[in-house]
C-alpha atoms as a PDB file:
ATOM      1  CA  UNK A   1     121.873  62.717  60.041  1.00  0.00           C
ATOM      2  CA  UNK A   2     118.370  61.214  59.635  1.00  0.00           C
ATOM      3  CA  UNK A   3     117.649  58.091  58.524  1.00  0.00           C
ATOM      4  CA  UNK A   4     116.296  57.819  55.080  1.00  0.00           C
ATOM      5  CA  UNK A   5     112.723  56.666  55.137  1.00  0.00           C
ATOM      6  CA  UNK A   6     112.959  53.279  53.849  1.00  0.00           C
ATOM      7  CA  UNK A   7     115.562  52.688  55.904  1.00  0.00           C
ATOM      8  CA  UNK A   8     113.335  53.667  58.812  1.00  0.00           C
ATOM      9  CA  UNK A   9     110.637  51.308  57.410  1.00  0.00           C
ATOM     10  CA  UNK A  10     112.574  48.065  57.001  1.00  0.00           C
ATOM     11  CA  UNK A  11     114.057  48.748  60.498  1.00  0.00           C
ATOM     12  CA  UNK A  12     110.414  48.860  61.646  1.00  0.00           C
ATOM     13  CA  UNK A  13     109.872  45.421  60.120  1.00  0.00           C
ATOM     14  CA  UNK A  14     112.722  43.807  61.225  1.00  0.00           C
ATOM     15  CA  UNK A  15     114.200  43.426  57.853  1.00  0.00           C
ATOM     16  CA  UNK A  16     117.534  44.984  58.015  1.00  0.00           C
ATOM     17  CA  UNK A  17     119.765  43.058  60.284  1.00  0.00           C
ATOM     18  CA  UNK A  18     123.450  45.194  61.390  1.00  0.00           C
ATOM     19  CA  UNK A  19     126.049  43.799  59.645  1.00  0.00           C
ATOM     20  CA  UNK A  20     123.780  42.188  56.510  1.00  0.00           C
ATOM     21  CA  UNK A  21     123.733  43.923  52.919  1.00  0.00           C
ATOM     22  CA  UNK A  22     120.603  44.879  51.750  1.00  0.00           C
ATOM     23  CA  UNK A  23     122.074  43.211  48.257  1.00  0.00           C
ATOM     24  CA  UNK A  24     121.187  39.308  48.509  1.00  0.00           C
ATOM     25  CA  UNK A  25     121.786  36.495  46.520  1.00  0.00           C
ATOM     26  CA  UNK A  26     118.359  36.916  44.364  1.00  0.00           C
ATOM     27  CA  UNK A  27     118.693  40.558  44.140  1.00  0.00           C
ATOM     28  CA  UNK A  28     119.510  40.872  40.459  1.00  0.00           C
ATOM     29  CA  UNK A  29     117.012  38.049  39.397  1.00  0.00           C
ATOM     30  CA  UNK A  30     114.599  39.308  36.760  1.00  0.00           C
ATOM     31  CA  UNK A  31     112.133  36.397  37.955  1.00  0.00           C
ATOM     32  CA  UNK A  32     112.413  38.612  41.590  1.00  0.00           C
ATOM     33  CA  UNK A  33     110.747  41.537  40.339  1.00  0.00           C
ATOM     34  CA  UNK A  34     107.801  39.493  39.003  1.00  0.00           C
ATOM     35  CA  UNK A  35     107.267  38.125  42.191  1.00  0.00           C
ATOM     36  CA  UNK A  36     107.154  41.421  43.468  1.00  0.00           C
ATOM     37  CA  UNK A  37     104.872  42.805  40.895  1.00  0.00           C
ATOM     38  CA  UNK A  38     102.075  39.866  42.102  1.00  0.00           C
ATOM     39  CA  UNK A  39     102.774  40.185  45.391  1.00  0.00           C
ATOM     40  CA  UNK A  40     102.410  44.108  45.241  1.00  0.00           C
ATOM     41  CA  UNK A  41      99.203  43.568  43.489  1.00  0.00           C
ATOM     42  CA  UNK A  42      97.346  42.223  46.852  1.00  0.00           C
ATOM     43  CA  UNK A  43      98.684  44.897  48.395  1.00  0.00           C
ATOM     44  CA  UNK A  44     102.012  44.373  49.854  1.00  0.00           C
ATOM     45  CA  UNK A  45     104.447  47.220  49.818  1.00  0.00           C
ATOM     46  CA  UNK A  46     107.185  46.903  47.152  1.00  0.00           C
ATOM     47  CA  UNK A  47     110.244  48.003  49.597  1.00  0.00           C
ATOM     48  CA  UNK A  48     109.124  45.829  52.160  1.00  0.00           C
ATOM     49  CA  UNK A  49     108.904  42.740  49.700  1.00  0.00           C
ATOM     50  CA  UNK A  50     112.076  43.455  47.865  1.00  0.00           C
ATOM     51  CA  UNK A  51     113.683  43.798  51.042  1.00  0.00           C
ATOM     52  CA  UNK A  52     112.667  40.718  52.537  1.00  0.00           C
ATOM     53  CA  UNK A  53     113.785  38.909  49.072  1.00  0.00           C
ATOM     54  CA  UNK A  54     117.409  41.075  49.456  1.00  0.00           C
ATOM     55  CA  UNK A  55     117.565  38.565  52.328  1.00  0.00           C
ATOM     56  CA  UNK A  56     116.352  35.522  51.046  1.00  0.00           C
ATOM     57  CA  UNK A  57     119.642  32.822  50.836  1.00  0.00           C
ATOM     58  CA  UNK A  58     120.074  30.306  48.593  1.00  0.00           C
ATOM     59  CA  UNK A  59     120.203  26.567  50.281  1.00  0.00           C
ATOM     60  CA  UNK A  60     121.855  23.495  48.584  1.00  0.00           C
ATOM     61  CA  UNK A  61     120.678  21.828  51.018  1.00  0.00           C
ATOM     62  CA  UNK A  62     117.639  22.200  50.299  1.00  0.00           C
ATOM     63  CA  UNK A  63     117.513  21.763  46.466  1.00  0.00           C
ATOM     64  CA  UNK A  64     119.363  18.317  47.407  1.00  0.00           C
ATOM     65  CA  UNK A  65     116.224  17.280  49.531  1.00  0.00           C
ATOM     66  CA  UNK A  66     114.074  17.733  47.053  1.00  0.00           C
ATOM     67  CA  UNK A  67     116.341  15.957  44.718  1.00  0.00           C
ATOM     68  CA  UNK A  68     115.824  12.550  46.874  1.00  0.00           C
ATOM     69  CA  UNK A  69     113.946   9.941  45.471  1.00  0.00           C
ATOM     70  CA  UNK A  70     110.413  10.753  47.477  1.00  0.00           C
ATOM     71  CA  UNK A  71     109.431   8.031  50.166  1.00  0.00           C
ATOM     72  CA  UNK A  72     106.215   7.406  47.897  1.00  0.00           C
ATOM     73  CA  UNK A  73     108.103   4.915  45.551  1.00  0.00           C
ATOM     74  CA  UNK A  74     108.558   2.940  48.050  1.00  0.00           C
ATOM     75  CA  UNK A  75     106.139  -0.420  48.132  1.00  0.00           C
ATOM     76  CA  UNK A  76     103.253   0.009  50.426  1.00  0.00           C
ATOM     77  CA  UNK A  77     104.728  -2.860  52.900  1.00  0.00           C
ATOM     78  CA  UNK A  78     107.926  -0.773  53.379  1.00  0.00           C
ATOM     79  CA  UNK A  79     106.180   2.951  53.475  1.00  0.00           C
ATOM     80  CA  UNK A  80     103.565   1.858  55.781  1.00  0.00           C
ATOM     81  CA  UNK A  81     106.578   1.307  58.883  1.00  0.00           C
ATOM     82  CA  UNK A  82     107.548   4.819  58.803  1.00  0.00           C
ATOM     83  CA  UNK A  83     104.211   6.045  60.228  1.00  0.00           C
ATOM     84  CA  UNK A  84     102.308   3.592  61.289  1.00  0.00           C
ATOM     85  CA  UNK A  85     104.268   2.719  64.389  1.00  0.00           C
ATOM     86  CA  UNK A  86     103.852   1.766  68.208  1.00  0.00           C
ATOM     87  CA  UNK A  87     105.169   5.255  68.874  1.00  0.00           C
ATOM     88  CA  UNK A  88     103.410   7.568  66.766  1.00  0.00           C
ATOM     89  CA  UNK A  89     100.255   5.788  67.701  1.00  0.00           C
ATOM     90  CA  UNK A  90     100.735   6.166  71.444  1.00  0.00           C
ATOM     91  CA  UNK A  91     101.764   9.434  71.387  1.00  0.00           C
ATOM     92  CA  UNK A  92      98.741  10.203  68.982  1.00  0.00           C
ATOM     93  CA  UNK A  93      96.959   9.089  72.078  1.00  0.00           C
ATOM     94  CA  UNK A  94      98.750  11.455  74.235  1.00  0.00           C
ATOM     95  CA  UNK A  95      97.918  14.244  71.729  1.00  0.00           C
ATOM     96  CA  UNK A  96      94.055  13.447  71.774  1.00  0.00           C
ATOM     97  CA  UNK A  97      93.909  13.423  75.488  1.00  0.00           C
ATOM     98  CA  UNK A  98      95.852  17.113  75.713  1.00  0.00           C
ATOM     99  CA  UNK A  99      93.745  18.780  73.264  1.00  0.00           C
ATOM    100  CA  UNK A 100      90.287  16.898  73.947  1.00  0.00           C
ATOM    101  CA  UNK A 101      88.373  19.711  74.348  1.00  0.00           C
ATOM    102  CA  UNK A 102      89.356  21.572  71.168  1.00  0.00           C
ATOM    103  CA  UNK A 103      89.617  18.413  69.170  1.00  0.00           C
ATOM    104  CA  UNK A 104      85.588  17.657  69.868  1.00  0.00           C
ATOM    105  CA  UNK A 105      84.627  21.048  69.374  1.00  0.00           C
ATOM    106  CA  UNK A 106      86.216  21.408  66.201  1.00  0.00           C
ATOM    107  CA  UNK A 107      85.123  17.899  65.058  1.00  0.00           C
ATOM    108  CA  UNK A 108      81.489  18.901  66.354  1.00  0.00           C
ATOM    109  CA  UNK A 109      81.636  21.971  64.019  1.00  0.00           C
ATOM    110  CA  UNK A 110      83.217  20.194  60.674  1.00  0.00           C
ATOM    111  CA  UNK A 111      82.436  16.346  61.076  1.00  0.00           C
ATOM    112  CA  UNK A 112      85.856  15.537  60.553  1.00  0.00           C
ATOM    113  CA  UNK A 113      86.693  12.411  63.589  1.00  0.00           C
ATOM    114  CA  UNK A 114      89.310  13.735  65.715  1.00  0.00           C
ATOM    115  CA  UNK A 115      91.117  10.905  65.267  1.00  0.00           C
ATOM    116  CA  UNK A 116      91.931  11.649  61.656  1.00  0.00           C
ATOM    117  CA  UNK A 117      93.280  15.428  62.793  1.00  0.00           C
ATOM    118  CA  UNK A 118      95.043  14.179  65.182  1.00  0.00           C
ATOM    119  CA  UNK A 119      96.608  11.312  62.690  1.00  0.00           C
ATOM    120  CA  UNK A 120      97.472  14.067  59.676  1.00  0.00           C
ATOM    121  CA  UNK A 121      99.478  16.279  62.437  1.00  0.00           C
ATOM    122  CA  UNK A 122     100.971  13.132  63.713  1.00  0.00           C
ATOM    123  CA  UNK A 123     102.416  12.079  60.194  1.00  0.00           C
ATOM    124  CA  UNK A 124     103.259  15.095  59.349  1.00  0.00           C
ATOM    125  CA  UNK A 125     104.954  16.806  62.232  1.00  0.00           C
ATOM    126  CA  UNK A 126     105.228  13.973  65.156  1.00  0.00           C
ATOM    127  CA  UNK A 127     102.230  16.109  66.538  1.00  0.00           C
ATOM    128  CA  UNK A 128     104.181  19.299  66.469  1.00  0.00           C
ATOM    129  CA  UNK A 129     107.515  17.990  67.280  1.00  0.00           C
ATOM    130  CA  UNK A 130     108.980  18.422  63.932  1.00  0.00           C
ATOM    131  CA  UNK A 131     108.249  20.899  62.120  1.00  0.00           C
ATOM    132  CA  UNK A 132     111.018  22.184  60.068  1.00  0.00           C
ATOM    133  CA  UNK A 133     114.076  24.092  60.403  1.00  0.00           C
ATOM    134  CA  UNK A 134     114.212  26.266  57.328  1.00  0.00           C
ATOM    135  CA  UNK A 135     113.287  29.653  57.280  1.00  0.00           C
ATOM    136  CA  UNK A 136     110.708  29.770  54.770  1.00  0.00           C
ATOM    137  CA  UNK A 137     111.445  32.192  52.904  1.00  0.00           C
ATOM    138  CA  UNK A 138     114.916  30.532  52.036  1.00  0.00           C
ATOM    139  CA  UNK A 139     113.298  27.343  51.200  1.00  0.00           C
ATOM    140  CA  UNK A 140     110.886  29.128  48.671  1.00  0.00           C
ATOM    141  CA  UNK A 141     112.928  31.251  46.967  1.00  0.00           C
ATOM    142  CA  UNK A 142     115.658  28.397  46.958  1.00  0.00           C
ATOM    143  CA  UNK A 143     112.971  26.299  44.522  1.00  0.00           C
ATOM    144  CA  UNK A 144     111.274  29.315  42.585  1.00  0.00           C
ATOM    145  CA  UNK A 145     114.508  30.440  41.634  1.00  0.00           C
ATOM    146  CA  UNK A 146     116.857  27.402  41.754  1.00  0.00           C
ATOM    147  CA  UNK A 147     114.811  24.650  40.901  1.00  0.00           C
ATOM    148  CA  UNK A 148     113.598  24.772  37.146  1.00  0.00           C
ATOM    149  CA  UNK A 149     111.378  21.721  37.676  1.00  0.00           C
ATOM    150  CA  UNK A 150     108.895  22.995  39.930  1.00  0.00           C
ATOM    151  CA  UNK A 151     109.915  26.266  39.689  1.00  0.00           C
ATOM    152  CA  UNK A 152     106.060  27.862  38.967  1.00  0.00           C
ATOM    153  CA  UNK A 153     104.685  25.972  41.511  1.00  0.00           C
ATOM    154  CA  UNK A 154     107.424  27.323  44.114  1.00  0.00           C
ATOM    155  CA  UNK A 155     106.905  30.850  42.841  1.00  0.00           C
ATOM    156  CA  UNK A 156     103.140  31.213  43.682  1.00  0.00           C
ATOM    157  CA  UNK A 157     104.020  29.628  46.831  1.00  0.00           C
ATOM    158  CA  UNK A 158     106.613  32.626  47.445  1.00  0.00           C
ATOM    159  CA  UNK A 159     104.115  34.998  46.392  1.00  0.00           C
ATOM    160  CA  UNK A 160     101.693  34.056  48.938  1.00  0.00           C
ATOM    161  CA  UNK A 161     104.213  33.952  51.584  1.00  0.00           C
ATOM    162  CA  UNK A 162     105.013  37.528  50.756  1.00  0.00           C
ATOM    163  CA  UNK A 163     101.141  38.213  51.431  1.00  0.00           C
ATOM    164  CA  UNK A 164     100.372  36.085  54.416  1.00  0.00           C
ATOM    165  CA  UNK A 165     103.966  37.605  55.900  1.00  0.00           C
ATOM    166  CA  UNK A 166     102.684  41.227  55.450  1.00  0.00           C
ATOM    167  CA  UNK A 167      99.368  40.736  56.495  1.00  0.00           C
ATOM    168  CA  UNK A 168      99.919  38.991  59.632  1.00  0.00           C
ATOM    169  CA  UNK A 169     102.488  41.375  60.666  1.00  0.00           C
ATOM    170  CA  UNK A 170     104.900  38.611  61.734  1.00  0.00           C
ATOM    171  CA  UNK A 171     108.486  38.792  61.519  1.00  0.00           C
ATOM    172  CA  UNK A 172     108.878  36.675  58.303  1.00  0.00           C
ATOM    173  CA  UNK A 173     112.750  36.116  58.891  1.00  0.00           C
ATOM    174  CA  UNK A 174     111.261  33.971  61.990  1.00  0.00           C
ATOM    175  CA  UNK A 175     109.099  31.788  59.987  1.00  0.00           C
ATOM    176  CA  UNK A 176     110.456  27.974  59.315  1.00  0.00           C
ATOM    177  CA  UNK A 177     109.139  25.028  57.824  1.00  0.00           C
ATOM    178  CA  UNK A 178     110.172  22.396  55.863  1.00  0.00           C
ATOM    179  CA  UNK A 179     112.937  22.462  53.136  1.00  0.00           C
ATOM    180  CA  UNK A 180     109.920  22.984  50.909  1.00  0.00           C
ATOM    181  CA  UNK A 181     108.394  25.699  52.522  1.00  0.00           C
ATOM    182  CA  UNK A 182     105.400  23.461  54.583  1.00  0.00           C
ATOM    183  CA  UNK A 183     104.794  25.154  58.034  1.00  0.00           C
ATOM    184  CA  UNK A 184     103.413  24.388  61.103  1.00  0.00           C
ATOM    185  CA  UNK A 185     101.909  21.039  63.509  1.00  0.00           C
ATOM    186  CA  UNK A 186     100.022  20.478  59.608  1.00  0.00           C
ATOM    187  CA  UNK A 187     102.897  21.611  57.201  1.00  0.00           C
ATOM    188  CA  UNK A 188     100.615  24.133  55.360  1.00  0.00           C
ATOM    189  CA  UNK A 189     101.839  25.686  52.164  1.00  0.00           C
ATOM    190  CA  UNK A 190     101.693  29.195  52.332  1.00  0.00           C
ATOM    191  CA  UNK A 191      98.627  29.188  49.964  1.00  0.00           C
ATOM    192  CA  UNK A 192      96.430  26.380  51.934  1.00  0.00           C
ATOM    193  CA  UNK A 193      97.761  28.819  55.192  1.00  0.00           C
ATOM    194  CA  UNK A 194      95.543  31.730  52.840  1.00  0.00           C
ATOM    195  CA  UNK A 195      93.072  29.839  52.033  1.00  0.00           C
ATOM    196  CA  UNK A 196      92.228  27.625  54.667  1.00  0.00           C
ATOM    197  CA  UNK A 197      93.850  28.352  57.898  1.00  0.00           C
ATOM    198  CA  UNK A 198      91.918  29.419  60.657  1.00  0.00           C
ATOM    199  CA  UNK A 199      91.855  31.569  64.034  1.00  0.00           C
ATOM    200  CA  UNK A 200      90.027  28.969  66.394  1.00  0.00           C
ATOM    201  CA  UNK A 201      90.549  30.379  69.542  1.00  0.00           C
ATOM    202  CA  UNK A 202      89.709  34.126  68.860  1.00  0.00           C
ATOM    203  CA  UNK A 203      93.058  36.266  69.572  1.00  0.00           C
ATOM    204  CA  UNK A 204      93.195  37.557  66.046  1.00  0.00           C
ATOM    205  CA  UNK A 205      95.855  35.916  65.240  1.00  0.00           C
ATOM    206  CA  UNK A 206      96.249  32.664  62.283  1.00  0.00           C
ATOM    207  CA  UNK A 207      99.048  30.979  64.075  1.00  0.00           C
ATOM    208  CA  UNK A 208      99.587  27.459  63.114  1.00  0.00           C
ATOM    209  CA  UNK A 209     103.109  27.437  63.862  1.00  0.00           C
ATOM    210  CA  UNK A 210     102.902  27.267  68.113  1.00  0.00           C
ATOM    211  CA  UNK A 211      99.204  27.480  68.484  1.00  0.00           C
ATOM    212  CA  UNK A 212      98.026  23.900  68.334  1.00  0.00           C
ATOM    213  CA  UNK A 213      94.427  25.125  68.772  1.00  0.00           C
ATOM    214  CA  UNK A 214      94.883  26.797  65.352  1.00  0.00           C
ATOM    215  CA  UNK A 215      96.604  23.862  63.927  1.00  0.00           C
ATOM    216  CA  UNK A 216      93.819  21.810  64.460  1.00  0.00           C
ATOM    217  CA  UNK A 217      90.978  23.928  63.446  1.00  0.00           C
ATOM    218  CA  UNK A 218      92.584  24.739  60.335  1.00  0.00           C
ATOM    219  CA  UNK A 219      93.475  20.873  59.110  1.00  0.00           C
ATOM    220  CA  UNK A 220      90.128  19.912  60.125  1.00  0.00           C
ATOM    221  CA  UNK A 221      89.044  23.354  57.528  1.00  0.00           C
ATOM    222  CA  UNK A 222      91.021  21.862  54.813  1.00  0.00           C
ATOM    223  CA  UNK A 223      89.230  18.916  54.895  1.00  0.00           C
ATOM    224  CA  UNK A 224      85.641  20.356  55.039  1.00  0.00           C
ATOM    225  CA  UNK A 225      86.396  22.907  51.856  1.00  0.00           C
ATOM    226  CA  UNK A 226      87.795  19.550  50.348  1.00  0.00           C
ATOM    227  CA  UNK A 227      84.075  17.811  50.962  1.00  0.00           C
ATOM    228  CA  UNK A 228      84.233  15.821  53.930  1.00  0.00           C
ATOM    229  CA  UNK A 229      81.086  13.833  54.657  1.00  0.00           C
ATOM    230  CA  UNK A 230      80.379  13.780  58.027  1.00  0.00           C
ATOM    231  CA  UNK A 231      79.957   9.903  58.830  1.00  0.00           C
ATOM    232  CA  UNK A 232      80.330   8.435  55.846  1.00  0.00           C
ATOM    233  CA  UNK A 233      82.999   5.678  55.295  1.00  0.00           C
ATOM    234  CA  UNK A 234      86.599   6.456  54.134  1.00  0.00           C
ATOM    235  CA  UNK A 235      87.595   2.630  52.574  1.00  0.00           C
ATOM    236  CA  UNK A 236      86.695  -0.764  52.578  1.00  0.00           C
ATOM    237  CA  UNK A 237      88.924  -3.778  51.903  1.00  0.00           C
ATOM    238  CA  UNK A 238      88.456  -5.813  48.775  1.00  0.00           C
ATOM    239  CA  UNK A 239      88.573  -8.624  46.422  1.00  0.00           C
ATOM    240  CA  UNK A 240      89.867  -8.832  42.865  1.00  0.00           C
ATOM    241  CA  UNK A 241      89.416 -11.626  40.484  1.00  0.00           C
ATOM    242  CA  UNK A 242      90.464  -9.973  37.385  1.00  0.00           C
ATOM    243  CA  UNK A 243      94.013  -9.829  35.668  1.00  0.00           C
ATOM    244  CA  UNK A 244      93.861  -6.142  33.951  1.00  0.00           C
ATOM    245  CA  UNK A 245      95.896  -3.354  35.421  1.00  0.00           C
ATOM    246  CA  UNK A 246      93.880  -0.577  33.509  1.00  0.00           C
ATOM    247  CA  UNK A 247      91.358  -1.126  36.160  1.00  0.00           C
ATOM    248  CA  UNK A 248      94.274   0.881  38.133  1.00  0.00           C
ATOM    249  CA  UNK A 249      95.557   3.587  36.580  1.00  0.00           C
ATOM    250  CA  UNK A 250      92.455   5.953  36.598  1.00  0.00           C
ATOM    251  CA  UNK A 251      93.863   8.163  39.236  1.00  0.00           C
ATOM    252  CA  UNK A 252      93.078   9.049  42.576  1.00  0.00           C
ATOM    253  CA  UNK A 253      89.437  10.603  42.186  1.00  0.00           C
ATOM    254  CA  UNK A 254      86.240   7.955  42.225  1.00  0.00           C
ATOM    255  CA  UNK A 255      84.698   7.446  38.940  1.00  0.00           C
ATOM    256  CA  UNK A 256      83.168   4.462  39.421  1.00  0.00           C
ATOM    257  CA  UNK A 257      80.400   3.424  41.810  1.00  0.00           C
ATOM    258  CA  UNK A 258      80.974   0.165  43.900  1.00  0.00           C
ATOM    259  CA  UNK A 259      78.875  -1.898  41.267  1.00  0.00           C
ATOM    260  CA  UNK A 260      80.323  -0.722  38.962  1.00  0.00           C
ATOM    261  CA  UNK A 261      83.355  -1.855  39.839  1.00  0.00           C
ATOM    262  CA  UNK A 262      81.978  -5.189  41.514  1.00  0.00           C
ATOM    263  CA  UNK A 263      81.075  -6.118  37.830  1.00  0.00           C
ATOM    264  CA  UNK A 264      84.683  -5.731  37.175  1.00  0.00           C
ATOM    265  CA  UNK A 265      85.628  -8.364  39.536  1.00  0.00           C
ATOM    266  CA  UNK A 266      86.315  -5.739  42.183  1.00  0.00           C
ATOM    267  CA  UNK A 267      84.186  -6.630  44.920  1.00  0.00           C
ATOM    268  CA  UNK A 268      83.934  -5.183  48.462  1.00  0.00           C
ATOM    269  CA  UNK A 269      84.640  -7.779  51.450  1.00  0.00           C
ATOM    270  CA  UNK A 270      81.927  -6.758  53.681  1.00  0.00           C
ATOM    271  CA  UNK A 271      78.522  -5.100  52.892  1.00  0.00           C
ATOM    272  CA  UNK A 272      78.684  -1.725  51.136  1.00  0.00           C
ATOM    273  CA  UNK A 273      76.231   0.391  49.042  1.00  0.00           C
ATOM    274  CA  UNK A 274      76.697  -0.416  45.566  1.00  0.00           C
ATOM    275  CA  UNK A 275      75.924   3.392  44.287  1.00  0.00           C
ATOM    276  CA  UNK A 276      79.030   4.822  46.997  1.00  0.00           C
ATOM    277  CA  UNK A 277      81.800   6.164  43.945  1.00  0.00           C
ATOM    278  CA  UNK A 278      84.862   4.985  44.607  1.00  0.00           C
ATOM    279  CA  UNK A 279      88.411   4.464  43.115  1.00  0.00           C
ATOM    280  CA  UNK A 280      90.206   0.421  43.028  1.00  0.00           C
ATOM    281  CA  UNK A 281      93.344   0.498  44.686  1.00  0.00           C
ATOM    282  CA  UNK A 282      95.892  -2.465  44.723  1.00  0.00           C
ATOM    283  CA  UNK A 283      99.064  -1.835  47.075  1.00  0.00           C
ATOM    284  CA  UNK A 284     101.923  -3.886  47.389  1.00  0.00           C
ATOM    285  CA  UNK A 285     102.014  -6.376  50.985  1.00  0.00           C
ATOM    286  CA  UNK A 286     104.357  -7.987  52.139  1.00  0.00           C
ATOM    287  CA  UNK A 287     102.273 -11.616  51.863  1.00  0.00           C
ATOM    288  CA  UNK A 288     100.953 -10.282  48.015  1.00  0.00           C
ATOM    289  CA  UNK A 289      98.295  -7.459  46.864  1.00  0.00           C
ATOM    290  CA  UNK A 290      96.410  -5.763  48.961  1.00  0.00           C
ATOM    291  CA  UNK A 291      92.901  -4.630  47.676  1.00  0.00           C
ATOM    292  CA  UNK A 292      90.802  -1.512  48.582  1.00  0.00           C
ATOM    293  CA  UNK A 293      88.325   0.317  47.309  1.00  0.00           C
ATOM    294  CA  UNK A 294      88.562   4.106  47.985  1.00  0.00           C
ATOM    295  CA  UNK A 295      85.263   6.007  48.863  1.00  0.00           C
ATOM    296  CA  UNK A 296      84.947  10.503  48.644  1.00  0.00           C
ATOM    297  CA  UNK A 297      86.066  10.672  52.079  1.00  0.00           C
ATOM    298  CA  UNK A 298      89.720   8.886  50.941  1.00  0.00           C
ATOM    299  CA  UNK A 299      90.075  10.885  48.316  1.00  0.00           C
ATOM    300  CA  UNK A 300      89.537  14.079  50.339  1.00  0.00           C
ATOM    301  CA  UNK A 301      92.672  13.065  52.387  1.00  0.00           C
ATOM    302  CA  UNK A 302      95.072  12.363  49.171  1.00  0.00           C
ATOM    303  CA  UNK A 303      94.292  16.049  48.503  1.00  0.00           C
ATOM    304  CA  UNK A 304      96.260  16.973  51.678  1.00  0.00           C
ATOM    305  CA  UNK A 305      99.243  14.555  50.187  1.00  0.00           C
ATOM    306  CA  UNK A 306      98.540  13.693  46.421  1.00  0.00           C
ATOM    307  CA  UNK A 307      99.352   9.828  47.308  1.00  0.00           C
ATOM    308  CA  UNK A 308      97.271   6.907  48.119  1.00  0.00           C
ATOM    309  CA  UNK A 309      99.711   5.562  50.623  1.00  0.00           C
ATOM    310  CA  UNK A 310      99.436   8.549  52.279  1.00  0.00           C
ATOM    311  CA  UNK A 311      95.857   8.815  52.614  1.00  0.00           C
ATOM    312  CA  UNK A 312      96.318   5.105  54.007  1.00  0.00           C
ATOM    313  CA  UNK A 313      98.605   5.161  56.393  1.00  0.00           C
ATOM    314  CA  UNK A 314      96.865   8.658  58.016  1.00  0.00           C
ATOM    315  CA  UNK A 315      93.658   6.496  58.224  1.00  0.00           C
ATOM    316  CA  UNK A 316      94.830   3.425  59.696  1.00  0.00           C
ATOM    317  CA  UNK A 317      97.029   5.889  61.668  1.00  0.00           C
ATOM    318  CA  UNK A 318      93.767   7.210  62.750  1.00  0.00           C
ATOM    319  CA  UNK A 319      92.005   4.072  63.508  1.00  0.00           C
ATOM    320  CA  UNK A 320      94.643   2.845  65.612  1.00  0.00           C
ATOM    321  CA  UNK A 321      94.611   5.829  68.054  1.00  0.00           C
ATOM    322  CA  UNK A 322      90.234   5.422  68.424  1.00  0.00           C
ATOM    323  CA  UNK A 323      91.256   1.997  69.502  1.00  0.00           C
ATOM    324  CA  UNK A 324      93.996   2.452  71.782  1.00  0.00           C
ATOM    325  CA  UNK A 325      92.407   5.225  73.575  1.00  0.00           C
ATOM    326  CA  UNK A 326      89.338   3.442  73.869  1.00  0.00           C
ATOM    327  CA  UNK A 327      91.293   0.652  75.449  1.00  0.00           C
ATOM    328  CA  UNK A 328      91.173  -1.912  73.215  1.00  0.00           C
END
């Protein structure tokens, strides 16, 4: 007897598995069939997505993860140890000297120091080493449909999966990431992967999960579309010789230039051009406050990881490579 034809289709894709029910654990979700409907709309076929989501399994781990208090309430003293080490540094080193030749071309082309591409991948991954063991659609349907508090955010996320899964034509039961659905040597969402991710070396393929060519022409992307200047400083250390804290809680994007500020009482340490806009930032060290003040390029790095600490440790990450592989 002949198989029936969506049978024959999911078999094609790789999304019926002997043994496995095509009835999952998100199967008789209403919220499934309205990421369906959106996915459908940008043309993915509806058997093919609902079939893919029949197979999607619900993690506990994963919703426990994300329950963790998040290593960014941490002070900066503590936060700053679990990247900025001996290790990662070296082996950022190694990293630069592997992929030299892609590294300057793509910093050539975008401005963006290979030294700071090199530092995202090695904070986020250990330069590729760890990337995530989830498979990503697990992870994302885990915290559209399980995890109320996030829950929109998660659902776009798993509607762009669906997309960037059809489209690319790879197996999407092979695709891991982090338990919340980052993939690859830069942890992309599935909608920075759409929107930003590149094919650097030409084979027609957007592969950011083995391809570190890819990897690092697409971070270095993200960070031009985010308004990288090419040369222009990232942060400079600072004084403060006020007492108010409001001076602090304008968020991460400048709104003040640096005279601005300096008539505040929040000078820079060394010389700097007065109409640069920047952002104040006081982070807890371990011998008192540390003082910065945050220039464009900073804040283009905090919108890779929405977190000042972040941004800081991948730049002094950064800086530390230049200077041991210059031999300093």
């Amino acid at each position: 007897m002949a198989l029936p034809v969506h049978i024959i289709f999911w078999v094609a894709f790789g999304l019926l598995i002997p043994g496995m029910s095509l009835g999952g654990e998100y199967s008789e979700r209403p919220e499934r069939e309205k990421v369906i409907a959106n996915a459908v709309e940008q043309g993915v076929d509806r058997e093919w997505a609902a079939a893919l989501l029949d197979q999607a399994e619900r993690k506990q781990s994963i919703l426990d993860a994300i329950s963790r208090p998040a290593e960014k309430t941490k002070p900066w003293y503590d936060y700053r140890k679990i990247f900025l080490t001996d290790k990662r540094a070296q082996e950022g080193v190694v990293f630069l000297q592997q992929h030299a030749e892609t590294l300057a071309e793509v910093s050539d082309k975008t401005g963006v120091p290979a030294s700071v591409i090199t530092a995202i991948i090695g904070v986020e991954t250990f330069y590729g080493r760890i990337t995530g063991s989830y498979r990503v659609v697990d992870a994302l349907a885990t915290l559209a449909f399980d995890y109320p508090k996030r829950s929109p955010f998660f659902t776009r996320e798993l509607e762009n999966f669906l997309v960037l899964a059809y489209e690319s034509g790879k197996d999407p039961l092979t695709l891991k990431g982090s338990y919340a659905g980052a993939m690859g040597y830069g942890q992309f969402m599935p909608s920075s992967y759409r929107a930003y991710a590149v094919d650097h070396d030409g084979d027609g393929l957007v592969d950011i999960w083995t391809n570190a060519d890819d990897a690092i022409a697409s971070v270095a992307n993200y960070f031009l579309r985010h308004g990288w200047q090419s040369g222009a400083e990232v942060i400079v250390p600072a004084n403060y010789d006020g007492v108010s804290s409001e001076l602090f809680e304008g968020g991460l994007k400048p709104k003040m230039t640096v005279g601005e500020l300096a008539e505040q009482g929040f000078a820079p340490r060394s010389s700097t051009d007065v109409s640069l806009m920047a952002t104040p930032l006081r982070l807890e060290g371990e011998e008192g406050y540390e003082y910065w003040l945050c220039l464009d390029n900073f804040y283009v790095i905090t919108r890779y990881n929405h977190s000042a600490m972040y941004a800081l440790s991948v730049w002094q990450l950064s800086q530390e490579i230049e200077s041991l592989a210059a031999g300093d």
